[in-house]
C-alpha atoms as a PDB file:
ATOM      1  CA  UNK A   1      68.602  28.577  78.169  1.00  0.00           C
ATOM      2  CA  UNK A   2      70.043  25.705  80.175  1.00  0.00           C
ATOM      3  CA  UNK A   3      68.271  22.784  81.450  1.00  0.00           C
ATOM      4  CA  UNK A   4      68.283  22.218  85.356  1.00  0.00           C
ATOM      5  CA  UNK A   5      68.242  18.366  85.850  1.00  0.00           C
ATOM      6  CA  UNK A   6      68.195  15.203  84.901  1.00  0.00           C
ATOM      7  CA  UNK A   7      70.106  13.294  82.784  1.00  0.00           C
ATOM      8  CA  UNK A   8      70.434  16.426  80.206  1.00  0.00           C
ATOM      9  CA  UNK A   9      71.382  19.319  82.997  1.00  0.00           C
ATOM     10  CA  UNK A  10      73.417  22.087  81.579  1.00  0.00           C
ATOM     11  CA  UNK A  11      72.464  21.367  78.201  1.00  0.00           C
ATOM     12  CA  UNK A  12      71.743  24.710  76.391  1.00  0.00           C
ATOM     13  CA  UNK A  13      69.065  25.011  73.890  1.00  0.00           C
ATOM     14  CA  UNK A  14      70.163  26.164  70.876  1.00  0.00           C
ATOM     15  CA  UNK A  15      68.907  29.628  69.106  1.00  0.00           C
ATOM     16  CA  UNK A  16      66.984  32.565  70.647  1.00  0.00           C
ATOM     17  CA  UNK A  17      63.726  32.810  72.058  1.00  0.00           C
ATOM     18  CA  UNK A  18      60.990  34.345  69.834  1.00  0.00           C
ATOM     19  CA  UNK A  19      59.525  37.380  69.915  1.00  0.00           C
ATOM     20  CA  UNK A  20      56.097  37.370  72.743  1.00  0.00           C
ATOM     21  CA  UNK A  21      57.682  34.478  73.842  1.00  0.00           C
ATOM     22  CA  UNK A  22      58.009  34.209  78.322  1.00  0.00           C
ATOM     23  CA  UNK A  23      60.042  31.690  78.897  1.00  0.00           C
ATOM     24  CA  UNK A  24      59.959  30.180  82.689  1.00  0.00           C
ATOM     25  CA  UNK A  25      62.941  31.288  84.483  1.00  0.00           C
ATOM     26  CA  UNK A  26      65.796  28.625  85.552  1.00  0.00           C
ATOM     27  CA  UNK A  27      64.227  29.253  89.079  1.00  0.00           C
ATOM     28  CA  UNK A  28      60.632  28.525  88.720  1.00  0.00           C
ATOM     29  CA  UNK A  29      61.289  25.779  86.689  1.00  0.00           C
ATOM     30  CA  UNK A  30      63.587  23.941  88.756  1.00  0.00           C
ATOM     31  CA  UNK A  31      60.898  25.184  92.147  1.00  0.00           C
ATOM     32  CA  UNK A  32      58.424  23.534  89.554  1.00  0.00           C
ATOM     33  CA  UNK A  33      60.032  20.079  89.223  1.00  0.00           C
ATOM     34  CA  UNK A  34      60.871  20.125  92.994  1.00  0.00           C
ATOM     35  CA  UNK A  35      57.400  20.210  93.566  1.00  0.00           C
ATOM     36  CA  UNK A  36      56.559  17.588  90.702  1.00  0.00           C
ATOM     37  CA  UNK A  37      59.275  15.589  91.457  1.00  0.00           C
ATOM     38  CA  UNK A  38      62.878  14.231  89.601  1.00  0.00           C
ATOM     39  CA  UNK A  39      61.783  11.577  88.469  1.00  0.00           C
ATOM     40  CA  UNK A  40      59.178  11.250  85.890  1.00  0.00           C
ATOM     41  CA  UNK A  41      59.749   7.709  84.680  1.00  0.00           C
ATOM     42  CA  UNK A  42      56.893   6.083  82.847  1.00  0.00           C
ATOM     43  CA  UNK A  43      55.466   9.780  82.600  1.00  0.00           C
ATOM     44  CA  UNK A  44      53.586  11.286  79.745  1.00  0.00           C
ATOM     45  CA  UNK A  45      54.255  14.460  79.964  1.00  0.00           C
ATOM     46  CA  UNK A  46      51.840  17.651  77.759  1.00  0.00           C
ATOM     47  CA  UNK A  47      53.238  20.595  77.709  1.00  0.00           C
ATOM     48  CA  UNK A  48      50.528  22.912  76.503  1.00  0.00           C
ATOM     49  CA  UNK A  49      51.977  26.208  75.553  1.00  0.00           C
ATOM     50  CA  UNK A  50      54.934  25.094  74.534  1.00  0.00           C
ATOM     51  CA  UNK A  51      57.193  28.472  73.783  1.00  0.00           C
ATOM     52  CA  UNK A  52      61.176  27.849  74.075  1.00  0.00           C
ATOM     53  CA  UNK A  53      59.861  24.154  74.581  1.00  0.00           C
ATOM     54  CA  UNK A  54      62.082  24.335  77.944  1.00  0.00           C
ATOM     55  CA  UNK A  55      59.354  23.027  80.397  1.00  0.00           C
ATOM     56  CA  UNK A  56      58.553  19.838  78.280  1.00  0.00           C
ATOM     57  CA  UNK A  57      62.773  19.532  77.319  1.00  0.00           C
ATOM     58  CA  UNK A  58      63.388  19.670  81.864  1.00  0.00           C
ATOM     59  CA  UNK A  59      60.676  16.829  82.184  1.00  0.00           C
ATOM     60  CA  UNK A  60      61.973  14.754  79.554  1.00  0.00           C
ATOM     61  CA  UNK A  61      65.985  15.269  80.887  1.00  0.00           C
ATOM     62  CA  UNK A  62      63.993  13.972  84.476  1.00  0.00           C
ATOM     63  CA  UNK A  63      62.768  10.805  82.825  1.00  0.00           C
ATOM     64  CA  UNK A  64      59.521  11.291  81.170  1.00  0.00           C
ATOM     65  CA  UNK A  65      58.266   8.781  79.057  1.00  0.00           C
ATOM     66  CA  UNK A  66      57.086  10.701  76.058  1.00  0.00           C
ATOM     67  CA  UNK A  67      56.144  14.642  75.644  1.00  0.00           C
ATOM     68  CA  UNK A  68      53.746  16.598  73.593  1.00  0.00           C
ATOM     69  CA  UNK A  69      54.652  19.769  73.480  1.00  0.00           C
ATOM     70  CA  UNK A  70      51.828  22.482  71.647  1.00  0.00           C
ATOM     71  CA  UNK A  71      53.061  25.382  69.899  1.00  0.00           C
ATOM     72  CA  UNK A  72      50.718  27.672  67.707  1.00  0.00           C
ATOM     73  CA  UNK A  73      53.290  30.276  66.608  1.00  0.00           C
ATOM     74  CA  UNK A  74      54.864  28.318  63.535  1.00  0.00           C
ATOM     75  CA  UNK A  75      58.463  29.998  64.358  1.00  0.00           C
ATOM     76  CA  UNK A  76      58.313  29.245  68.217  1.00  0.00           C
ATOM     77  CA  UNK A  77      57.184  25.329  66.781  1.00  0.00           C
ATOM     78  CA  UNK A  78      60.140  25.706  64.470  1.00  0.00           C
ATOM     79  CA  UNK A  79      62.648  26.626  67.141  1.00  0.00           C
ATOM     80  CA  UNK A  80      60.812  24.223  69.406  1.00  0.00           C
ATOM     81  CA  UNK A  81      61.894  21.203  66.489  1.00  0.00           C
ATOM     82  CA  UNK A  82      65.297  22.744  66.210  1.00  0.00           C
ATOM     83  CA  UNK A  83      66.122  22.132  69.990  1.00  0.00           C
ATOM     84  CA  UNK A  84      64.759  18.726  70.236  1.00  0.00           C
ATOM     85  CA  UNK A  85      66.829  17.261  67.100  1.00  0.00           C
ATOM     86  CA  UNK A  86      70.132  19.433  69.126  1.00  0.00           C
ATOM     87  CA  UNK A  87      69.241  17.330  72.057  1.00  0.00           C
ATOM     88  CA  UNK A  88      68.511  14.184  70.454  1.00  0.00           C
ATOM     89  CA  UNK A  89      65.000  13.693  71.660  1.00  0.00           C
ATOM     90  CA  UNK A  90      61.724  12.695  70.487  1.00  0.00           C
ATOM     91  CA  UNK A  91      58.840  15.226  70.804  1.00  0.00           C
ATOM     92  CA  UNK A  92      55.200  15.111  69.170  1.00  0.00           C
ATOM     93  CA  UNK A  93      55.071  18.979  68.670  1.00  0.00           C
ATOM     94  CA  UNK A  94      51.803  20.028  67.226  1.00  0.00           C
ATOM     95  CA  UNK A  95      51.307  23.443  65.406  1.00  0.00           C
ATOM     96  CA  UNK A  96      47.617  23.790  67.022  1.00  0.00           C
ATOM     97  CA  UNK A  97      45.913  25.372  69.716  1.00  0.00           C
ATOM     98  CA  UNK A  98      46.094  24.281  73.499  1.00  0.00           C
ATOM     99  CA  UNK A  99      42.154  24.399  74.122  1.00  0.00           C
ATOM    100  CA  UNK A 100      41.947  21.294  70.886  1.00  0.00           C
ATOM    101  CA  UNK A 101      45.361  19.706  72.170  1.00  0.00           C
ATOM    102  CA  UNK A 102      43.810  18.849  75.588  1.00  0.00           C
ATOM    103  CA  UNK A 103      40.566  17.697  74.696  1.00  0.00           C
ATOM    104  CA  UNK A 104      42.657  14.756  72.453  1.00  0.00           C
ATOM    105  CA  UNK A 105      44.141  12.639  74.904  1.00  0.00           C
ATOM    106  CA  UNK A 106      45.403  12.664  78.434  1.00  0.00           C
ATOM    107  CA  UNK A 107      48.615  12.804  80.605  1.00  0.00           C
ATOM    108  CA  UNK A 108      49.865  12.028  83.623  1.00  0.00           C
ATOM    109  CA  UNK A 109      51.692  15.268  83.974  1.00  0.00           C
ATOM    110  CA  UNK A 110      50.371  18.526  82.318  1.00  0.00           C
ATOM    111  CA  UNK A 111      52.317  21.996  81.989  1.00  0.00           C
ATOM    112  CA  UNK A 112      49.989  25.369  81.444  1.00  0.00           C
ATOM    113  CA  UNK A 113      52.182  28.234  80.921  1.00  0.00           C
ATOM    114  CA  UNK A 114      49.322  30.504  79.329  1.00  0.00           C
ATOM    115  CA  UNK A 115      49.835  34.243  78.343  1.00  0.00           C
ATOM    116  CA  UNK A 116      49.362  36.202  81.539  1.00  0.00           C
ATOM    117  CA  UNK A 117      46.792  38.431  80.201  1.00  0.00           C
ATOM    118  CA  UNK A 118      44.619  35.236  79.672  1.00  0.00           C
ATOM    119  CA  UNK A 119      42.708  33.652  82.652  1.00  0.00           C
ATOM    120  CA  UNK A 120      44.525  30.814  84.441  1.00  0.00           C
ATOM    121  CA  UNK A 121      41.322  29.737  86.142  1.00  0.00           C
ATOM    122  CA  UNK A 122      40.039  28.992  82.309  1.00  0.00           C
ATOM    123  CA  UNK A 123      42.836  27.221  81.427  1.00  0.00           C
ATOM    124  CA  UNK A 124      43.337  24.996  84.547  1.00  0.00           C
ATOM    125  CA  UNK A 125      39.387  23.783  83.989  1.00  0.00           C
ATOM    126  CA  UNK A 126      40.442  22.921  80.455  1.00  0.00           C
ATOM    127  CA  UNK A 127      43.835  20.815  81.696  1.00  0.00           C
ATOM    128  CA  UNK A 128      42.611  19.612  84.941  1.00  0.00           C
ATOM    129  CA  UNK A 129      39.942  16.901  82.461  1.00  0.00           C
ATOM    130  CA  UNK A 130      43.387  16.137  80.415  1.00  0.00           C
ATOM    131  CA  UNK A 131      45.629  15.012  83.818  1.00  0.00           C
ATOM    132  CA  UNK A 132      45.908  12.134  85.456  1.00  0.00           C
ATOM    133  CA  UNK A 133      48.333  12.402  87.981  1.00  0.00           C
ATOM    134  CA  UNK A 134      49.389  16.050  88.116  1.00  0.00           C
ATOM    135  CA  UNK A 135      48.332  19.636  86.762  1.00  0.00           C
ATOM    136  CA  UNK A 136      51.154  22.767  86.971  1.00  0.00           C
ATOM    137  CA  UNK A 137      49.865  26.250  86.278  1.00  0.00           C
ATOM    138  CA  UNK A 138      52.246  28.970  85.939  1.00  0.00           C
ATOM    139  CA  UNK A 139      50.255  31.949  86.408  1.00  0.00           C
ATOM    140  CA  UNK A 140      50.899  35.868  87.557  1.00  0.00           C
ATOM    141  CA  UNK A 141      50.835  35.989  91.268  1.00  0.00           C
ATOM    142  CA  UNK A 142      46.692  37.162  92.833  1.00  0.00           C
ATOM    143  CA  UNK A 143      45.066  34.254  91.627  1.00  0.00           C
ATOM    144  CA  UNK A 144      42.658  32.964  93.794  1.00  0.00           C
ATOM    145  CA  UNK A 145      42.244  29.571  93.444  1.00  0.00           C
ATOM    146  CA  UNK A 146      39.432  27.031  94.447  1.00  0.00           C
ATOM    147  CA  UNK A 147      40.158  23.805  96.917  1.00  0.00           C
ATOM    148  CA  UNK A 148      39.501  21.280  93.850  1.00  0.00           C
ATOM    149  CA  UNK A 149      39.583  21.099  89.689  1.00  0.00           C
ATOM    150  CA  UNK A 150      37.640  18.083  88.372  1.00  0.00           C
ATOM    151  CA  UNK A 151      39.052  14.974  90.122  1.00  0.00           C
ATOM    152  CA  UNK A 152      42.295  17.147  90.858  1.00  0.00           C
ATOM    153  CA  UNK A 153      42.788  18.773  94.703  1.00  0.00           C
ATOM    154  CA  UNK A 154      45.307  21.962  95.214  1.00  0.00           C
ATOM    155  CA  UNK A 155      48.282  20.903  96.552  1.00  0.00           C
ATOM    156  CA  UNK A 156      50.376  23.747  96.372  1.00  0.00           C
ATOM    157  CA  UNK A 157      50.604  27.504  95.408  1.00  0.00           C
ATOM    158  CA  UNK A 158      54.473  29.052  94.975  1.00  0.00           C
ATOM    159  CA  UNK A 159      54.937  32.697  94.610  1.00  0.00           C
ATOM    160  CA  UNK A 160      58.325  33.743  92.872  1.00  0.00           C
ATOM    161  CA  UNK A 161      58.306  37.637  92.386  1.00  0.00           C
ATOM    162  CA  UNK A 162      55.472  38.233  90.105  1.00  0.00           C
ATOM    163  CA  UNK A 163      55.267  34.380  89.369  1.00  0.00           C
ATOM    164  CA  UNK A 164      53.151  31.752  90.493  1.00  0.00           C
ATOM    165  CA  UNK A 165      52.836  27.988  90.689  1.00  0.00           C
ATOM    166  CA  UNK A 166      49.972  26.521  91.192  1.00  0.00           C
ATOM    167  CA  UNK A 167      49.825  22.315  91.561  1.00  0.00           C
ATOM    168  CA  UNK A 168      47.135  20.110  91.414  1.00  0.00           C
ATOM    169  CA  UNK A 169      47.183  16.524  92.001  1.00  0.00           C
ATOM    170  CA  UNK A 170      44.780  13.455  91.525  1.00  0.00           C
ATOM    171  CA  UNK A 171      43.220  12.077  93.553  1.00  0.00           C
ATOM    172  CA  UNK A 172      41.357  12.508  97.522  1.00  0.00           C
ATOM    173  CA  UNK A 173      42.405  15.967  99.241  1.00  0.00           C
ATOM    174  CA  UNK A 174      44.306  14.171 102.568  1.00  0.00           C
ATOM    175  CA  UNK A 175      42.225  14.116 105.496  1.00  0.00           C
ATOM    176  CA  UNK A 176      43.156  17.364 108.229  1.00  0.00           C
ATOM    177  CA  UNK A 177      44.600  14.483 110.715  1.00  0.00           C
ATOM    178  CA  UNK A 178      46.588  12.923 107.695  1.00  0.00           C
ATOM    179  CA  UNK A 179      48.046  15.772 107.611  1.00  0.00           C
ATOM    180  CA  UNK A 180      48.937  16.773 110.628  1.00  0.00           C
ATOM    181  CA  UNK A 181      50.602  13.801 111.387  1.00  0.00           C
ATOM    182  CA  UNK A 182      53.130  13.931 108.431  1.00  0.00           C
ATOM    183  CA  UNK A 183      53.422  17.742 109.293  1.00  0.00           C
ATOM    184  CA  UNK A 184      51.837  19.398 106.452  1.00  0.00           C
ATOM    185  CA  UNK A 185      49.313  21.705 105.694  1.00  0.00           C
ATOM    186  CA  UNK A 186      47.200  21.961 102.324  1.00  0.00           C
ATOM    187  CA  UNK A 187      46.553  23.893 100.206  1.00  0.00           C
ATOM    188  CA  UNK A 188      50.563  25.155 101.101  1.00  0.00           C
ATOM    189  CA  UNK A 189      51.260  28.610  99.800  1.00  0.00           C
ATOM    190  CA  UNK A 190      54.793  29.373  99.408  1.00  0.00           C
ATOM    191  CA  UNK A 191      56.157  33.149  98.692  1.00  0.00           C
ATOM    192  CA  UNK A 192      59.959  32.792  97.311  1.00  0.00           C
ATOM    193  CA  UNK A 193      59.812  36.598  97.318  1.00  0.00           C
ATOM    194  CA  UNK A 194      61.225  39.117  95.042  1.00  0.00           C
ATOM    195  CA  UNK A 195      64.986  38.125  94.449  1.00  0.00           C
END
């Protein structure tokens, strides 16, 4: 896997991606950080199901302050600590479950990439009390999701194939005439298609 921007893009994470392991496609994730933004200076960043570790690895390579990246699998953690000494980073990578991991702290910038035969809705309610500034859910596409999490408002929802992102950001949905007169709509739901 490759990294898509930032001061690290085209760096290629070393090894091979475990076994059960879905790691976000070079085209979400750079959709993902287009919607997030490039630059993530002064950022904590969680990841929260860490994987290949190639979500938290992009936001760091974008700026990011610090990243915590949780792993349960002890040889996806492994792999996970094998990349980040290749790319000569610092990441607090802890062997533990996501549900404990986010009720220990908070970030400005939170990644939930859970298996897709878990509920999303469950696991967004569980981030959205961890972020302060923004929540990303990659999810399979049909979710139906509500207006507001918490202190969080839907900003976005991205289709990609049989993808989905769904964004959440802090703070006051905009009001309908804010809106209009910047030009957008919200919630905005985006289908990249199939290919």
């Amino acid at each position: 896997m490759r990294i898509t921007g930032g001061t690290m893009r085209g760096r290629i994470l070393p090894g091979k991606v475990g076994q059960g392991t879905r790691p976000t496609t070079s085209r979400v994730r750079e959709a993902l950080f287009s919607m997030v933004g490039q630059d993530l200076s002064g950022w904590r960043v969680l990841d929260a199901f860490g994987g290949s570790g190639v979500l938290g690895f992009e936001a760091l390579s974008r700026g990011a302050d610090s990243l915590t990246t949780c792993e349960r699998h002890r040889g996806a953690a492994r792999q996970i600590r094998a990349s980040a000494a290749a790319l000569d980073v610092v990441v607090d990578l802890r062997v533990a479950d996501a549900a404990q991991v986010l009720l220990s702290g908070t970030w400005d910038l939170v990644l939930v990439d859970p298996p897709y035969d878990e509920d999303p809705l469950i696991w967004a309610a569980r981030a959205a009390t961890a972020t302060t500034r923004v929540l990303v859910i990659e999810h399979r596409s049909g979710v139906d999701w509500p207006d507001r999490l918490d202190a969080l408002y839907l900003d976005r929802v991205r289709h990609h194939g049989d993808s989905a992102l769904a964004l959440f950001r802090a703070g006051v949905l905009p009001s309908p005439e804010v809106l209009d007169e910047v030009g957008q709509d919200a919630p905005v739901i985006e289908d990249e298609g199939q290919g």
